[in-house]
ModelCIF file with pLDDT and N, C-alpha, C, O atoms, coordinates in Angstrom:
data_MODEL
#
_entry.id   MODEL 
#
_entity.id                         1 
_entity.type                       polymer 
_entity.pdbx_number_of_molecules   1 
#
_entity_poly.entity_id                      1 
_entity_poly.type                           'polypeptide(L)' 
_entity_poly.nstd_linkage                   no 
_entity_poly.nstd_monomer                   no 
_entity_poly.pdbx_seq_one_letter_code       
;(UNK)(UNK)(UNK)(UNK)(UNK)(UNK)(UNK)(UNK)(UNK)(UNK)(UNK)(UNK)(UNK)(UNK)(UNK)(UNK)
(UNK)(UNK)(UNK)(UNK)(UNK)(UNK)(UNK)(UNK)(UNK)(UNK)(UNK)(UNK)(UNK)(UNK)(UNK)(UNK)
(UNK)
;
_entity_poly.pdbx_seq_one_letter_code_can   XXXXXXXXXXXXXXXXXXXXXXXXXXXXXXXXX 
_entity_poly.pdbx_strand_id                 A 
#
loop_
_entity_poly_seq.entity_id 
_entity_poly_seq.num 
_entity_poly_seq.mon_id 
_entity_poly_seq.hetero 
1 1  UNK n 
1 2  UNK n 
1 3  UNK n 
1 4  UNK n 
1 5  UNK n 
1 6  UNK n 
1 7  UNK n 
1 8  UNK n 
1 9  UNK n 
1 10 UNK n 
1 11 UNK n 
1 12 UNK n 
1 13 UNK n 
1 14 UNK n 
1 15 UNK n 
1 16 UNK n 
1 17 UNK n 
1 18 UNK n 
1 19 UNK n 
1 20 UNK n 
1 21 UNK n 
1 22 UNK n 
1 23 UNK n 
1 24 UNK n 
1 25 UNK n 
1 26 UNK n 
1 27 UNK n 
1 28 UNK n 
1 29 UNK n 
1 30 UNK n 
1 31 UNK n 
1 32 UNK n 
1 33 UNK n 
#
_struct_asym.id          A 
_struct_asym.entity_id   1 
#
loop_
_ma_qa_metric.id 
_ma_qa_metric.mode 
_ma_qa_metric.name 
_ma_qa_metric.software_group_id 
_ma_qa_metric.type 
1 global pLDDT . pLDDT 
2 local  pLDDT . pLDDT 
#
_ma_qa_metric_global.metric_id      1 
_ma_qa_metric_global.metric_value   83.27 
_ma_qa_metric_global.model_id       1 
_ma_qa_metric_global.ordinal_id     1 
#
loop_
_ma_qa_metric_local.label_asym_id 
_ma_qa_metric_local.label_comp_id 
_ma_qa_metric_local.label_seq_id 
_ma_qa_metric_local.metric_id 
_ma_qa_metric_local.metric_value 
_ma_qa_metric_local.model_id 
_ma_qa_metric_local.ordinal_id 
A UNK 1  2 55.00 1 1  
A UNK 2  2 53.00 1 2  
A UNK 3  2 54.00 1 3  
A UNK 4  2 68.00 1 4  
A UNK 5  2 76.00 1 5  
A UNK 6  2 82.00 1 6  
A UNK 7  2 88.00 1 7  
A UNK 8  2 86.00 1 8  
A UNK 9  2 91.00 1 9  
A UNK 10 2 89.00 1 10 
A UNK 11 2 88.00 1 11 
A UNK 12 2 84.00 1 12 
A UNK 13 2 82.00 1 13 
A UNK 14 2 87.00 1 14 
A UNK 15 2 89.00 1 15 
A UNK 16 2 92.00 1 16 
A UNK 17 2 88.00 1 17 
A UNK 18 2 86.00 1 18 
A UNK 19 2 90.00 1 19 
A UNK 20 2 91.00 1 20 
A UNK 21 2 86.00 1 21 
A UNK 22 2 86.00 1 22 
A UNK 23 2 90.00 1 23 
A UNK 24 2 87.00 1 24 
A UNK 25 2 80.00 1 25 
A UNK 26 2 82.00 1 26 
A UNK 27 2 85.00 1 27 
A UNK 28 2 89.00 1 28 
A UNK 29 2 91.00 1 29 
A UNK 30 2 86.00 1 30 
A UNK 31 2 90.00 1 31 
A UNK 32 2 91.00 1 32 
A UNK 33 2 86.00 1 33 
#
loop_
_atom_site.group_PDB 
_atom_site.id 
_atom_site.type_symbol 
_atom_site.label_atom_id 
_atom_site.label_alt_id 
_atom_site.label_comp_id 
_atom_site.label_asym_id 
_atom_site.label_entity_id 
_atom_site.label_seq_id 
_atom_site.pdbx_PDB_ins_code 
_atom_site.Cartn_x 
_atom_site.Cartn_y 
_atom_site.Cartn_z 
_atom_site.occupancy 
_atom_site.B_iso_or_equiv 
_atom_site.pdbx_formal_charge 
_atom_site.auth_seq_id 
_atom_site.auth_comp_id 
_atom_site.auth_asym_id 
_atom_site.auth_atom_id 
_atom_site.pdbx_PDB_model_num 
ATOM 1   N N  . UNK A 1 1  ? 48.957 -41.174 38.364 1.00 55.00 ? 1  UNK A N  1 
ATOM 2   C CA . UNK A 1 1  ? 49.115 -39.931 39.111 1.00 55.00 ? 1  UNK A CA 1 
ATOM 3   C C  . UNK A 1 1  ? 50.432 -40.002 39.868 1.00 55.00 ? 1  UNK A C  1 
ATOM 4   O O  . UNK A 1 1  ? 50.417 -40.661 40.907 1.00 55.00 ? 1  UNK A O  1 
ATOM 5   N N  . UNK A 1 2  ? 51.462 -39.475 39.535 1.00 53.00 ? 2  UNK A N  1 
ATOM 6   C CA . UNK A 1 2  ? 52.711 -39.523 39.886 1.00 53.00 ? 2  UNK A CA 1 
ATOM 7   C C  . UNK A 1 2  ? 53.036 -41.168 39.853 1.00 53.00 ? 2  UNK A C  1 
ATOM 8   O O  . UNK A 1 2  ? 52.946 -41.973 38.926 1.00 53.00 ? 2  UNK A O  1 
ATOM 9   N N  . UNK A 1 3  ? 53.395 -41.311 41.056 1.00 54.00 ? 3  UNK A N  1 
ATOM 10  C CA . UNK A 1 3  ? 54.092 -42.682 41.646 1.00 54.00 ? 3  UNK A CA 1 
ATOM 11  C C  . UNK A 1 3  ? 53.111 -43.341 41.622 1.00 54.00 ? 3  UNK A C  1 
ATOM 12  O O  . UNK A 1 3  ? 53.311 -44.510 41.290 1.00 54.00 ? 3  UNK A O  1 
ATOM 13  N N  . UNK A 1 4  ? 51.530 -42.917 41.967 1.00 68.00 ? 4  UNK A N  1 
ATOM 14  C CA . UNK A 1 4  ? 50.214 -43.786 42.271 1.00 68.00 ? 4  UNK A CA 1 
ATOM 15  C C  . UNK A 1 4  ? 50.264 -44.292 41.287 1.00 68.00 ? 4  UNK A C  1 
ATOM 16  O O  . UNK A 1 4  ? 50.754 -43.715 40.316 1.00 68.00 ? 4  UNK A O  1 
ATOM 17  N N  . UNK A 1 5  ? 49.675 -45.785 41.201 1.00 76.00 ? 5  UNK A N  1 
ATOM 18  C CA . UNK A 1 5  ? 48.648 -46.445 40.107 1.00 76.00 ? 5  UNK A CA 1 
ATOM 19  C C  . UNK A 1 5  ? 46.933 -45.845 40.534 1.00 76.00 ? 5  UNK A C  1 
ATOM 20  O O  . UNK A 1 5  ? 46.339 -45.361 41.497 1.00 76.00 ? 5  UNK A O  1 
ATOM 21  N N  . UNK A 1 6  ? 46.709 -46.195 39.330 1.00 82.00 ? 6  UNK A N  1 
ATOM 22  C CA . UNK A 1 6  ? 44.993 -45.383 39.416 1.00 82.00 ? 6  UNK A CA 1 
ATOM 23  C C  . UNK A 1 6  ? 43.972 -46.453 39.155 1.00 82.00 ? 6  UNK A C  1 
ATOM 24  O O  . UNK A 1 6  ? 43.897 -46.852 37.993 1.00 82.00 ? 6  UNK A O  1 
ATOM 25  N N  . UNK A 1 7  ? 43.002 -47.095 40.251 1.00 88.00 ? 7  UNK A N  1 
ATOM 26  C CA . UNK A 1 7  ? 42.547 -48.341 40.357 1.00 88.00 ? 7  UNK A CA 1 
ATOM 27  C C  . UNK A 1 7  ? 40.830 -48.004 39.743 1.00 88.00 ? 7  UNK A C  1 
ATOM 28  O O  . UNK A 1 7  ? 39.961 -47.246 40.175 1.00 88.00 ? 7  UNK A O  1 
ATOM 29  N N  . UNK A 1 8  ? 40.852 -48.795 38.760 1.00 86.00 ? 8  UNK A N  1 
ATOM 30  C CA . UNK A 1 8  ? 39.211 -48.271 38.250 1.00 86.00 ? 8  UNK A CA 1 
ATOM 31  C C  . UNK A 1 8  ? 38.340 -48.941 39.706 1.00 86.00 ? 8  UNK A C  1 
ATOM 32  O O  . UNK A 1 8  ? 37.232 -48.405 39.738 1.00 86.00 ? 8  UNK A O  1 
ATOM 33  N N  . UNK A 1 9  ? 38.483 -49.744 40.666 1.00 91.00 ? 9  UNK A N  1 
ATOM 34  C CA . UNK A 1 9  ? 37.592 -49.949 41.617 1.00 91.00 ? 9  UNK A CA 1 
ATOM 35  C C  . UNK A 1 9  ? 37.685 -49.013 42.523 1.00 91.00 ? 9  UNK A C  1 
ATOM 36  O O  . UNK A 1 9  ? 36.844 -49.189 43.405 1.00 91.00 ? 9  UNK A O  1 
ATOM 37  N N  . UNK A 1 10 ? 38.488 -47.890 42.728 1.00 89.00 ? 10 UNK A N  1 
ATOM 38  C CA . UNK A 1 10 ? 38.295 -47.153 44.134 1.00 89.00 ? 10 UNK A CA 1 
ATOM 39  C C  . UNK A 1 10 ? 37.914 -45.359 43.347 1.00 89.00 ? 10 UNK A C  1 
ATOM 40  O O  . UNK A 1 10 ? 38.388 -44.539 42.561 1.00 89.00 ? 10 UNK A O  1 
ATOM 41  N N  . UNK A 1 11 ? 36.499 -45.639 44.440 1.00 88.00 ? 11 UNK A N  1 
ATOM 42  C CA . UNK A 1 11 ? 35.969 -43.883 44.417 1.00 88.00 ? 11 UNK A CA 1 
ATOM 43  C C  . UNK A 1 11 ? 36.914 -43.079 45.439 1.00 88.00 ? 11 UNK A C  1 
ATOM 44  O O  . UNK A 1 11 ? 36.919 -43.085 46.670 1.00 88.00 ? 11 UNK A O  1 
ATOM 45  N N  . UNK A 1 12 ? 37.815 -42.298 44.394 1.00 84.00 ? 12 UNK A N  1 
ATOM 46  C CA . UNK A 1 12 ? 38.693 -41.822 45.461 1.00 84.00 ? 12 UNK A CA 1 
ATOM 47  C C  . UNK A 1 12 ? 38.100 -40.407 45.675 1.00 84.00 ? 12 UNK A C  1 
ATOM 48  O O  . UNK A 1 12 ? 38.856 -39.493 46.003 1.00 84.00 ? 12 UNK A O  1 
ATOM 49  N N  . UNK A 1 13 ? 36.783 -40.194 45.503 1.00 82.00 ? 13 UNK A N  1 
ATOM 50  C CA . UNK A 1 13 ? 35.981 -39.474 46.500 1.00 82.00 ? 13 UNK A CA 1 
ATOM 51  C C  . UNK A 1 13 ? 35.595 -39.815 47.780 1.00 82.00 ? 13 UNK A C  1 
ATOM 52  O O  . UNK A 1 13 ? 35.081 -38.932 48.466 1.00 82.00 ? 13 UNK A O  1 
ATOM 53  N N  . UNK A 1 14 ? 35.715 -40.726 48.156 1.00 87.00 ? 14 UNK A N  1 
ATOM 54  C CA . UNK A 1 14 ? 35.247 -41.679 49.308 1.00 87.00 ? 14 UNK A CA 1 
ATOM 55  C C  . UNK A 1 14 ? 35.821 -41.494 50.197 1.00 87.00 ? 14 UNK A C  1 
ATOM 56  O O  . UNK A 1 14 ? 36.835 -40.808 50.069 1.00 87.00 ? 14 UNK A O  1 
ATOM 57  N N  . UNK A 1 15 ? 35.477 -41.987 51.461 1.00 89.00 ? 15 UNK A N  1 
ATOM 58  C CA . UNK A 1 15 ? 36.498 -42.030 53.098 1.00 89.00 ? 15 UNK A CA 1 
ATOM 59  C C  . UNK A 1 15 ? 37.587 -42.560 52.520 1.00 89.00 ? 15 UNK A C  1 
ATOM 60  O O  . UNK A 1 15 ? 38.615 -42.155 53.063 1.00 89.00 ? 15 UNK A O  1 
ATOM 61  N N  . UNK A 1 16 ? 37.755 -43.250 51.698 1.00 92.00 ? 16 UNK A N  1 
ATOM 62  C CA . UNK A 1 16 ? 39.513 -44.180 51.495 1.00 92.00 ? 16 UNK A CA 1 
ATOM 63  C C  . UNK A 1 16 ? 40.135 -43.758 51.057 1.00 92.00 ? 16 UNK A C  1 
ATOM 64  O O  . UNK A 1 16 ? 41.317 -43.988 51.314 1.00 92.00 ? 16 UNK A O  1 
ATOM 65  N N  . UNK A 1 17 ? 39.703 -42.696 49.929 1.00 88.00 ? 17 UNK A N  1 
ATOM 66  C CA . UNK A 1 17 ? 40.559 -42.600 48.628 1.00 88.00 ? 17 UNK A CA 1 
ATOM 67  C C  . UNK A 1 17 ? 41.832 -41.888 48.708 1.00 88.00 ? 17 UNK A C  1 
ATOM 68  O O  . UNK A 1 17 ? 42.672 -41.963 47.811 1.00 88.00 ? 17 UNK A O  1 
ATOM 69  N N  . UNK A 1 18 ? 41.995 -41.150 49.844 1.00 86.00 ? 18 UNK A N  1 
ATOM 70  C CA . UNK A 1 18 ? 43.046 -40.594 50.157 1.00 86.00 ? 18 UNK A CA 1 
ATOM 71  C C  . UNK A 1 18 ? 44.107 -41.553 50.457 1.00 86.00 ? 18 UNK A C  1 
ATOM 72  O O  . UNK A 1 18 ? 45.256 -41.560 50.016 1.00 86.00 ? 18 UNK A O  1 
ATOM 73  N N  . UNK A 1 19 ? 43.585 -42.311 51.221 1.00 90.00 ? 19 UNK A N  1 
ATOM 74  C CA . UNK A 1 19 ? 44.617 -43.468 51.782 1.00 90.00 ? 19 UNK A CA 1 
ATOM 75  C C  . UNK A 1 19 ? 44.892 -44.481 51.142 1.00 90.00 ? 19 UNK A C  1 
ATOM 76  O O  . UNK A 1 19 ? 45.719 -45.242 51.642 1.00 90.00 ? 19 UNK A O  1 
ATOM 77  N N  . UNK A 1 20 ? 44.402 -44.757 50.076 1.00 91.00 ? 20 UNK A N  1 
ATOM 78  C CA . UNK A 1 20 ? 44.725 -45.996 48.699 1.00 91.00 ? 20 UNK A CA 1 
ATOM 79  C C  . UNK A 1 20 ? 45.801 -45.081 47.698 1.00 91.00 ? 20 UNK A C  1 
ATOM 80  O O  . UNK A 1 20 ? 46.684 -45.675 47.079 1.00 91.00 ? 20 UNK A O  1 
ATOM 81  N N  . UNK A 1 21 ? 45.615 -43.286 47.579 1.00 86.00 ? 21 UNK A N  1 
ATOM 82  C CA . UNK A 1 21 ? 46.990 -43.041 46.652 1.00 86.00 ? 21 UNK A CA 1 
ATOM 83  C C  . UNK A 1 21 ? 47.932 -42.768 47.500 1.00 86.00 ? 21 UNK A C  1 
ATOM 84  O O  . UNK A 1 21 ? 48.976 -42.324 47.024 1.00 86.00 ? 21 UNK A O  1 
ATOM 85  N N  . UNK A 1 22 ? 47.825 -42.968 49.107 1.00 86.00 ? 22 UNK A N  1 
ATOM 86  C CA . UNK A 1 22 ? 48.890 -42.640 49.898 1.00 86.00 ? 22 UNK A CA 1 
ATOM 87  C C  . UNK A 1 22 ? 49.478 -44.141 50.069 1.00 86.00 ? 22 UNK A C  1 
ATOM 88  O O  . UNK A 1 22 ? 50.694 -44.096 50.254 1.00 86.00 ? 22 UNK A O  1 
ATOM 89  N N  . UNK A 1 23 ? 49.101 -45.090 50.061 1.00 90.00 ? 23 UNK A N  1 
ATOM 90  C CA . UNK A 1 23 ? 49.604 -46.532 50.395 1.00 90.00 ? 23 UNK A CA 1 
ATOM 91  C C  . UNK A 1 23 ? 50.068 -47.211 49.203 1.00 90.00 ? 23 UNK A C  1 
ATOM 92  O O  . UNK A 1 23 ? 50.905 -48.112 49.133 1.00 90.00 ? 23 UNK A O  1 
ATOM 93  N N  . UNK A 1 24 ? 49.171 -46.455 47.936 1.00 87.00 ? 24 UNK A N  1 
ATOM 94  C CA . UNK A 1 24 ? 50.159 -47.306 46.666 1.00 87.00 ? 24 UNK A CA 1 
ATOM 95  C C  . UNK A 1 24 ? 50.833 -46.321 45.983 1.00 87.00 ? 24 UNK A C  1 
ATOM 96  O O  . UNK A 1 24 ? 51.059 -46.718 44.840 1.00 87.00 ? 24 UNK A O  1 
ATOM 97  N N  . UNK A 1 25 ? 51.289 -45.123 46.194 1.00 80.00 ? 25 UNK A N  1 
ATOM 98  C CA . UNK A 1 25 ? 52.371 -44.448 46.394 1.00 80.00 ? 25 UNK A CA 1 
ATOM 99  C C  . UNK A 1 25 ? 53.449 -45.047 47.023 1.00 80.00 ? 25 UNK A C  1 
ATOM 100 O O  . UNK A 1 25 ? 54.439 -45.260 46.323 1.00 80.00 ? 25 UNK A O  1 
ATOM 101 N N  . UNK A 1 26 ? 53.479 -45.399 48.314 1.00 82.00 ? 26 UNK A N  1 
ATOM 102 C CA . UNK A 1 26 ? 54.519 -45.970 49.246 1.00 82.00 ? 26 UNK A CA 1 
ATOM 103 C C  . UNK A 1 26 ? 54.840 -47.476 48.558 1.00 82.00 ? 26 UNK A C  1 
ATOM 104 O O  . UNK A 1 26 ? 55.952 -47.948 48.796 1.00 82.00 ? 26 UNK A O  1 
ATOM 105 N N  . UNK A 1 27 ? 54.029 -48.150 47.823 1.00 85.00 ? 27 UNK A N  1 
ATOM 106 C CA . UNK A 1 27 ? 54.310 -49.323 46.952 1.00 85.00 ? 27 UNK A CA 1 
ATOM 107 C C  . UNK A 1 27 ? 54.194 -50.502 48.344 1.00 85.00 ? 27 UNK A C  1 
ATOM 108 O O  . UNK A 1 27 ? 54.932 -51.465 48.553 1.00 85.00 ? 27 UNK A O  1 
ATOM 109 N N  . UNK A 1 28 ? 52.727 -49.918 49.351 1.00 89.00 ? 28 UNK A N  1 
ATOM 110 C CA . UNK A 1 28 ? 52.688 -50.876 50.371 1.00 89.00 ? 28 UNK A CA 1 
ATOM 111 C C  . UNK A 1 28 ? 51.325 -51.693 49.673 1.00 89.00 ? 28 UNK A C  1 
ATOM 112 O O  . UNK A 1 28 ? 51.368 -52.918 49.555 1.00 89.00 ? 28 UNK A O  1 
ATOM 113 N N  . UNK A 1 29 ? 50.478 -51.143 49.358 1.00 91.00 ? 29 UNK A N  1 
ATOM 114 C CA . UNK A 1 29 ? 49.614 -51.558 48.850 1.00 91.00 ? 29 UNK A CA 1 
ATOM 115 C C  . UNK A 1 29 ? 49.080 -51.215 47.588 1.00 91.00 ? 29 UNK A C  1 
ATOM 116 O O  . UNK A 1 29 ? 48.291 -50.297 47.366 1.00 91.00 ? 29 UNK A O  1 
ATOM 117 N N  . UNK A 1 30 ? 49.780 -52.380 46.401 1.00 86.00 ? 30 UNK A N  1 
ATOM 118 C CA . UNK A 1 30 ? 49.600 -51.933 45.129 1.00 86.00 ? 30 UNK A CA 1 
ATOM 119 C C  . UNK A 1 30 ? 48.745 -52.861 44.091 1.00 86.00 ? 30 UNK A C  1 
ATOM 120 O O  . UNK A 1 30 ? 48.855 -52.890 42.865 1.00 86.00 ? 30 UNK A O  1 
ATOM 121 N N  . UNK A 1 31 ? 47.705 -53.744 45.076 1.00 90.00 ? 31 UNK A N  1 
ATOM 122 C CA . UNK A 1 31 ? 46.740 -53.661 43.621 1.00 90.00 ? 31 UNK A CA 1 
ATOM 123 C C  . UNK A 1 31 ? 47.063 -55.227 43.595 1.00 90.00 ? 31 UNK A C  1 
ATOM 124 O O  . UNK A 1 31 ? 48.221 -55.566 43.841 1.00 90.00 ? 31 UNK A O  1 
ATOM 125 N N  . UNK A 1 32 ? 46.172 -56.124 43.332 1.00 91.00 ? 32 UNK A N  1 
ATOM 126 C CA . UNK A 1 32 ? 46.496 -57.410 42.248 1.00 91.00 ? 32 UNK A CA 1 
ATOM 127 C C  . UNK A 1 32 ? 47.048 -57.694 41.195 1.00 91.00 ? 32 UNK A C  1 
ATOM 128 O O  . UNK A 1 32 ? 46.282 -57.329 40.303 1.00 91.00 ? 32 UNK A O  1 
ATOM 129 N N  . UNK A 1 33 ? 48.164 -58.249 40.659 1.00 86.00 ? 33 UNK A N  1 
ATOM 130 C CA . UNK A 1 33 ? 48.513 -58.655 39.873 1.00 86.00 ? 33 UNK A CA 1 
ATOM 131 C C  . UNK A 1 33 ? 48.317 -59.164 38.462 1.00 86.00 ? 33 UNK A C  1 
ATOM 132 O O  . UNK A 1 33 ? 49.262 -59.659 37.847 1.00 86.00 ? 33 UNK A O  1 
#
């Protein structure tokens, strides 16, 4: 999704999910290797 990576563990229906494509957008928090 654009810049996001798309993580099969996060319900980005959830309280977070907004803030996991806003943080690995910014390439602050992108996921394990």
């Amino acid at each position: 999704s654009g810049s996001a990576p798309v993580f099969s563990d996060v319900d980005y229906s959830d309280w977070y999910g907004d803030a996991v494509t806003f943080v690995a957008a910014r390439g602050l928090i992108t996921g394990y290797t």
